[in-house]
Protein backbone atom coordinates (compact mmCIF):
# COMPACT_ATOMS: atom_id res chain seq x y z
CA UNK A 1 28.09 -62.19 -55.96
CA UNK A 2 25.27 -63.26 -53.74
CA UNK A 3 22.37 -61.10 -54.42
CA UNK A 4 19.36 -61.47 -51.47
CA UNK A 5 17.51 -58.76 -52.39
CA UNK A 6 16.31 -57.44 -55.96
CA UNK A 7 15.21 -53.98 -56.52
CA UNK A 8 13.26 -52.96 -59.32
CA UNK A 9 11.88 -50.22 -61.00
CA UNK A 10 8.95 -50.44 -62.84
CA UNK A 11 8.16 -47.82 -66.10
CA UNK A 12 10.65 -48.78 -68.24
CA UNK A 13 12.38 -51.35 -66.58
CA UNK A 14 10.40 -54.21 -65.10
CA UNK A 15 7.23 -53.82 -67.25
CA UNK A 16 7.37 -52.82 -71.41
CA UNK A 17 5.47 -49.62 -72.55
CA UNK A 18 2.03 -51.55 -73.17
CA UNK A 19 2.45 -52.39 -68.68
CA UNK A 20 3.13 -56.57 -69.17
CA UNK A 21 6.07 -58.13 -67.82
CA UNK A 22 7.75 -60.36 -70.26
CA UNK A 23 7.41 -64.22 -69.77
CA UNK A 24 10.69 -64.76 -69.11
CA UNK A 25 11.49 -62.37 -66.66
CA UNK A 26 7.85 -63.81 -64.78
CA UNK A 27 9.18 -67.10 -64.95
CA UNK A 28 12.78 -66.03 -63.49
CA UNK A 29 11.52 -63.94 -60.79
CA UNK A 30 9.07 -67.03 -59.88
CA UNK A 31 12.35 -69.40 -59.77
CA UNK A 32 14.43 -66.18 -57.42
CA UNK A 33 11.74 -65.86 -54.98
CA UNK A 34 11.39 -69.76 -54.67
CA UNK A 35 15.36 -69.63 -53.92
CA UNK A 36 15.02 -67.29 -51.26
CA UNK A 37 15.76 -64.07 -52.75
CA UNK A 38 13.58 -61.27 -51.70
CA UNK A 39 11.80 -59.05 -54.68
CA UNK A 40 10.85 -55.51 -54.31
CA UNK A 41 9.05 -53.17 -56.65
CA UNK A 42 10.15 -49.56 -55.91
CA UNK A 43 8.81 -47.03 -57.93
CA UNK A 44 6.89 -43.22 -58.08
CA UNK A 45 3.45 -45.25 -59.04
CA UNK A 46 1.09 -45.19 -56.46
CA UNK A 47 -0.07 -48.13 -54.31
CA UNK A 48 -3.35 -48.57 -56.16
CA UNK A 49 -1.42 -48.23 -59.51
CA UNK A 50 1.04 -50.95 -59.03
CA UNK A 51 -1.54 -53.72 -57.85
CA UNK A 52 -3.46 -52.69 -60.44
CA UNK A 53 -0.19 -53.94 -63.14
CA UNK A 54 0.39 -56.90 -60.37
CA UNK A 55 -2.86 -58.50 -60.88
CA UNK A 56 -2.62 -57.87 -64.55
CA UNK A 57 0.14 -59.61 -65.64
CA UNK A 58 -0.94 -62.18 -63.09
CA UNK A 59 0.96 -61.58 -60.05
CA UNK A 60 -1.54 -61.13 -57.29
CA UNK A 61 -0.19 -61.18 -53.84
CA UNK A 62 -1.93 -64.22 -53.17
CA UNK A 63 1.73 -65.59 -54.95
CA UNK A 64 3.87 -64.46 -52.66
CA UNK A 65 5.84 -62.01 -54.29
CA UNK A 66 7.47 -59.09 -55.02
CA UNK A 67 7.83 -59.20 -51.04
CA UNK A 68 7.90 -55.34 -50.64
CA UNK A 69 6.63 -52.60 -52.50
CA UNK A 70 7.85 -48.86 -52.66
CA UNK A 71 5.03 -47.01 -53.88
CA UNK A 72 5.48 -42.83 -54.26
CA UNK A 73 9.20 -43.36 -54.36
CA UNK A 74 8.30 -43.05 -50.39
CA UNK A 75 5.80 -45.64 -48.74
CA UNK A 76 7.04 -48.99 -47.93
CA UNK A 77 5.21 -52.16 -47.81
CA UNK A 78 5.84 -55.60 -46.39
CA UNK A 79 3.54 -58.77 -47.92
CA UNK A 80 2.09 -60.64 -45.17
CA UNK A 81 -0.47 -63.34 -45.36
CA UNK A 82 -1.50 -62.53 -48.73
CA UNK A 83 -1.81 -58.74 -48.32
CA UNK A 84 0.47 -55.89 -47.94
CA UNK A 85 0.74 -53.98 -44.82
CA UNK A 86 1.84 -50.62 -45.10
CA UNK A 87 4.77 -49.19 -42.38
CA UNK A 88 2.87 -47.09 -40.10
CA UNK A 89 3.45 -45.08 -38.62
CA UNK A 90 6.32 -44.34 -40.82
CA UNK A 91 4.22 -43.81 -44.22
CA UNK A 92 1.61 -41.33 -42.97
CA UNK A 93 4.31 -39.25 -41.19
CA UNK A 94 6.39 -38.98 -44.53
CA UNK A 95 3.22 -38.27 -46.40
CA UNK A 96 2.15 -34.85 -43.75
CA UNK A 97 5.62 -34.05 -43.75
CA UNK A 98 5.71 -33.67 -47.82
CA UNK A 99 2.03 -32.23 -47.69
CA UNK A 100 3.73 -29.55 -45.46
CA UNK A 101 5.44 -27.97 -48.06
CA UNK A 102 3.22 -27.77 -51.28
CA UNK A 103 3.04 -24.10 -51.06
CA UNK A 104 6.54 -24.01 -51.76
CA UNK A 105 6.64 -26.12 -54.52
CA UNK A 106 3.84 -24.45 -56.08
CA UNK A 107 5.76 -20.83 -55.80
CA UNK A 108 8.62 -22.86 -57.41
CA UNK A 109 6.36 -24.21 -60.49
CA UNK A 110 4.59 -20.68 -60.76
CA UNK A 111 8.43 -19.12 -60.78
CA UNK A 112 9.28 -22.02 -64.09
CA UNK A 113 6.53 -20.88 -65.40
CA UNK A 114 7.22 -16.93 -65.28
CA UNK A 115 10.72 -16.06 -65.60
CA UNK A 116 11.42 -19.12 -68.36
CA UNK A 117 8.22 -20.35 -70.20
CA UNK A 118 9.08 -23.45 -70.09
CA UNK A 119 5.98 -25.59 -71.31
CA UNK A 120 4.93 -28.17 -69.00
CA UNK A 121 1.35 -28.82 -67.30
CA UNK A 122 0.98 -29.39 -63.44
CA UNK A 123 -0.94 -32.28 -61.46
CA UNK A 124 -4.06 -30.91 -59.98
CA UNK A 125 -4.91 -29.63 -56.68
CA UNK A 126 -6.70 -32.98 -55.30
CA UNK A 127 -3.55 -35.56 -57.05
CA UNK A 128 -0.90 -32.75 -54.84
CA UNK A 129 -3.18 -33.40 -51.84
CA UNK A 130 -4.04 -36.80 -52.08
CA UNK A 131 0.13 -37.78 -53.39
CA UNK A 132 1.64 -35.53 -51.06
CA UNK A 133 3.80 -33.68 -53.89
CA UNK A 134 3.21 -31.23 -57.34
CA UNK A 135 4.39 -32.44 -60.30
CA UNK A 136 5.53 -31.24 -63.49
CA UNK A 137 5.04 -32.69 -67.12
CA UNK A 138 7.19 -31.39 -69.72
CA UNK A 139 6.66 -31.52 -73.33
CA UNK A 140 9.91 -34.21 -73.74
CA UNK A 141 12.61 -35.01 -71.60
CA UNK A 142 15.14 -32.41 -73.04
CA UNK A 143 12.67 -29.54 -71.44
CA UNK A 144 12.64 -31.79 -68.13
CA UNK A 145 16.25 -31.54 -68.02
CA UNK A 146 16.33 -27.81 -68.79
CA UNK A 147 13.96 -27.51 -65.84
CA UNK A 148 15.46 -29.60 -63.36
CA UNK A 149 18.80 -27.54 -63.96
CA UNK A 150 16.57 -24.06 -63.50
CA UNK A 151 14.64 -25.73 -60.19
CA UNK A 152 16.85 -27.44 -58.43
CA UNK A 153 18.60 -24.35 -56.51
CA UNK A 154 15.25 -23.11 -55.88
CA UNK A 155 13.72 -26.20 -54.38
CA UNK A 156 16.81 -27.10 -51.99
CA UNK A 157 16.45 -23.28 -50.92
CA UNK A 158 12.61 -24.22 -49.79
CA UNK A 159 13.80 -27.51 -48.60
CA UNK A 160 12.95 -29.83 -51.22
CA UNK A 161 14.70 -31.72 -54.13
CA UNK A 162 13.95 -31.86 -57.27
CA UNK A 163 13.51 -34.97 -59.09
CA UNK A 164 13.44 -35.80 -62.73
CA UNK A 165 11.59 -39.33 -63.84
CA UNK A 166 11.24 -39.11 -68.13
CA UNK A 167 9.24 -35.74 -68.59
CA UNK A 168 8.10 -35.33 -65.52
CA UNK A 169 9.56 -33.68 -62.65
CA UNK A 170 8.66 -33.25 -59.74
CA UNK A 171 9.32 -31.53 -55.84
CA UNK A 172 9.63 -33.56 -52.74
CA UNK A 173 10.83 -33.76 -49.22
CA UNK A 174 14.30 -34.43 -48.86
CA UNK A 175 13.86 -37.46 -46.77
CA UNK A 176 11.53 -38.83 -49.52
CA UNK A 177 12.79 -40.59 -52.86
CA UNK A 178 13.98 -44.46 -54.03
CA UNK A 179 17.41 -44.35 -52.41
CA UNK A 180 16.13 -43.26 -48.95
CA UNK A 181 13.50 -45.60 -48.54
CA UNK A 182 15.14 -48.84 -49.96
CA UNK A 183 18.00 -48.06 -48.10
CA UNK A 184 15.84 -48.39 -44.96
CA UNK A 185 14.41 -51.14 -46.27
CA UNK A 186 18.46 -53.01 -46.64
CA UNK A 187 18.58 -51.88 -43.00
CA UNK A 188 15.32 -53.74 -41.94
CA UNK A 189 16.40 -56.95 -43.65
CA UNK A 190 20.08 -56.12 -42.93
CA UNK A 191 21.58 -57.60 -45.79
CA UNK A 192 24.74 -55.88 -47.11
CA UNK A 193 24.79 -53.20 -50.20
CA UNK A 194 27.00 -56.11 -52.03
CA UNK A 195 23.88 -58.14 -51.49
CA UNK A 196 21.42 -56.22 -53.27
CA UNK A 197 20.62 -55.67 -57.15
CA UNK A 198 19.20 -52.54 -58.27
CA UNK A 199 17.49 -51.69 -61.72
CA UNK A 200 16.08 -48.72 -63.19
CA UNK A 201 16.37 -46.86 -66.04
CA UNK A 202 15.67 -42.83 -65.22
CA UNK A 203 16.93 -40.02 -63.24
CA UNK A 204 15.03 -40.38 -60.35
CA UNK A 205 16.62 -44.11 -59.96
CA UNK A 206 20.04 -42.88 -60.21
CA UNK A 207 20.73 -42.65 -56.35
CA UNK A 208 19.95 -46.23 -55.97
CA UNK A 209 22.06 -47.10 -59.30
CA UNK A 210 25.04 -45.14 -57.78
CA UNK A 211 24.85 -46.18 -54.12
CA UNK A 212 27.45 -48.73 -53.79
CA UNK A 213 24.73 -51.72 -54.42
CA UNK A 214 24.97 -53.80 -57.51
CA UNK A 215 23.67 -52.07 -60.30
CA UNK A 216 21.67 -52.87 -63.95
CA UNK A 217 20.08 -51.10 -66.25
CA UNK A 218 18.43 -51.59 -70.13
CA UNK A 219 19.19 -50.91 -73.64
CA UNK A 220 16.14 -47.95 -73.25
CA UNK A 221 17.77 -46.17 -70.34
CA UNK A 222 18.96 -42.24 -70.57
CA UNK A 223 22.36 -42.07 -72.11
CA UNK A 224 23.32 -40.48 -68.38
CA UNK A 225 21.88 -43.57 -66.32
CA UNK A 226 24.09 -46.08 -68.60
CA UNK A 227 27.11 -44.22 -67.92
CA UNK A 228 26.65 -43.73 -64.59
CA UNK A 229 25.32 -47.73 -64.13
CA UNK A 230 28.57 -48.71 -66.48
CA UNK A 231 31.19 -46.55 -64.17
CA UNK A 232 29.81 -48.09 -60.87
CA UNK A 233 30.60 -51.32 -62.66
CA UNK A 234 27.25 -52.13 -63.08
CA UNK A 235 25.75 -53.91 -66.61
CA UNK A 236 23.75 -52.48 -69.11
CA UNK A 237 21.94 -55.10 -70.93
CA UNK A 238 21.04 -55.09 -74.83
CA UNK A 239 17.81 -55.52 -74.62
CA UNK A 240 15.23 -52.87 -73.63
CA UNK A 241 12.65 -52.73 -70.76
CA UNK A 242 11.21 -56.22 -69.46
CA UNK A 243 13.25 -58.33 -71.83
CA UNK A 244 16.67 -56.05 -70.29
CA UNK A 245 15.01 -57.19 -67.57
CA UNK A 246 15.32 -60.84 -68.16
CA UNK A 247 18.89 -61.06 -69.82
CA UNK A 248 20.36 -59.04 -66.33
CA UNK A 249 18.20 -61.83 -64.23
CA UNK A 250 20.14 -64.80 -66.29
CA UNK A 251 23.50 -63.46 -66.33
CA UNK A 252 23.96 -62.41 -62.30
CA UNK A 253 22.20 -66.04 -61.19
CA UNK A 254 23.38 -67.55 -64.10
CA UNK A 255 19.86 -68.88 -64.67
């Protein structure tokens, strides 16, 4: 397999709990992007939030990689002379577009709330406005589940979908989430789905996982992302998070 593009998740995939990147995995991603391959990040953190963890585990732009970023599960950008330059018009049309429909996911979080009591706290006013989307926050993942399965007639009804990362969950636009947007980003590099390798370890990575690219995932993933990684004929490392990571990096380049 020639891989020329690798896609990865962050929260509980490319960085450990504590937000570091394990040494090894730094030191193979250093040697992939000196090969050639192009790195992406793509994950529901926003912009701010993942140079934040880039600078500190020592990966400033200034290095030259990850080469994109996919911030929001929705906004794309390309690194360019040391900074990253976000797809416009693109990213601000996405964001009014998801903006549009808040009400609607509100009435759907109010409706959770009401006819089920499920217990799960909401992202404020200014984060919905500012992030484009409302969020949900469930007590543990097993209530997430329960209220994805209860909201996700409701929100393709108001023209949304719901998606579930760990506890949260939360409503967007339908042309928003990971597998859109890094598919448009294998169409702007045009490289082949063969050509790409994908890692994450939640429900809101699973379109990606199950897309027809090549697919990884770690030792800490849901029981439902392994399977789903393992029947694509993807790998599941034994090792969890960053160190997964790592042992995925060595065995596809044989590093």
């Amino acid at each position: 397999m020639t891989v020329k593009l690798i896609a990865l998740d962050l929260d509980g995939t490319l960085i450990n709990p504590g937000g570091m990147i394990s040494g090894q995995t730094k030191a193979y991603l250093y040697h992939l992007a000196d090969s050639g391959r192009w790195i992406a990040i793509v994950t529901g953190r926003p912009y701010a939030d993942v140079l934040a963890l880039m600078q500190q585990n020592e990966l400033p732009p200034s290095i030259g990689f990850p080469h994109y970023l996919i911030c929001e599960e929705r906004d794309i950008y390309t690194l360019a002379a040391g900074r990253y330059e976000s797809w416009e018009p693109r990213n601000s049309q996405l964001l009014a577009a998801e903006k549009a429909l808040l009400p609607q996911s509100r009435r759907i979080a109010e409706r959770l709330a009401e006819e089920y009591g499920l217990g799960f706290y909401v992202n404020n006013i200014v984060y919905q406005e500012k992030r484009g989307f409302v969020e949900l926050v469930f007590l543990n993942r097993d209530e997430a589940r329960a209220g994805l399965e209860k909201a996700a007639a409701w929100a393709a009804e108001a023209g949304l979908t719901a998606i579930r990362n760990n506890r949260g969950l939360a409503f967007r636009h339908n042309n928003v989430g990971k597998l859109p947007a890094l598919v448009e980003l294998v169409g702007h590099l045009k490289v082949r789905p063969e050509e790409v390798l994908v890692m994450g370890d939640s429900h809101n990575d699973l379109g990606m996982l199950t897309a027809g690219f090549a697919a990884a995932t770690t030792a800490n993933a849901d029981e439902e992302i392994k399977a789903a990684v393992l029947e694509a004929g993807g790998y599941v490392s034994s090792q969890r998070a960053s160190d997964g990571v790592a042992e995925v990096l060595q065995r596809v380049f044989q590093l």
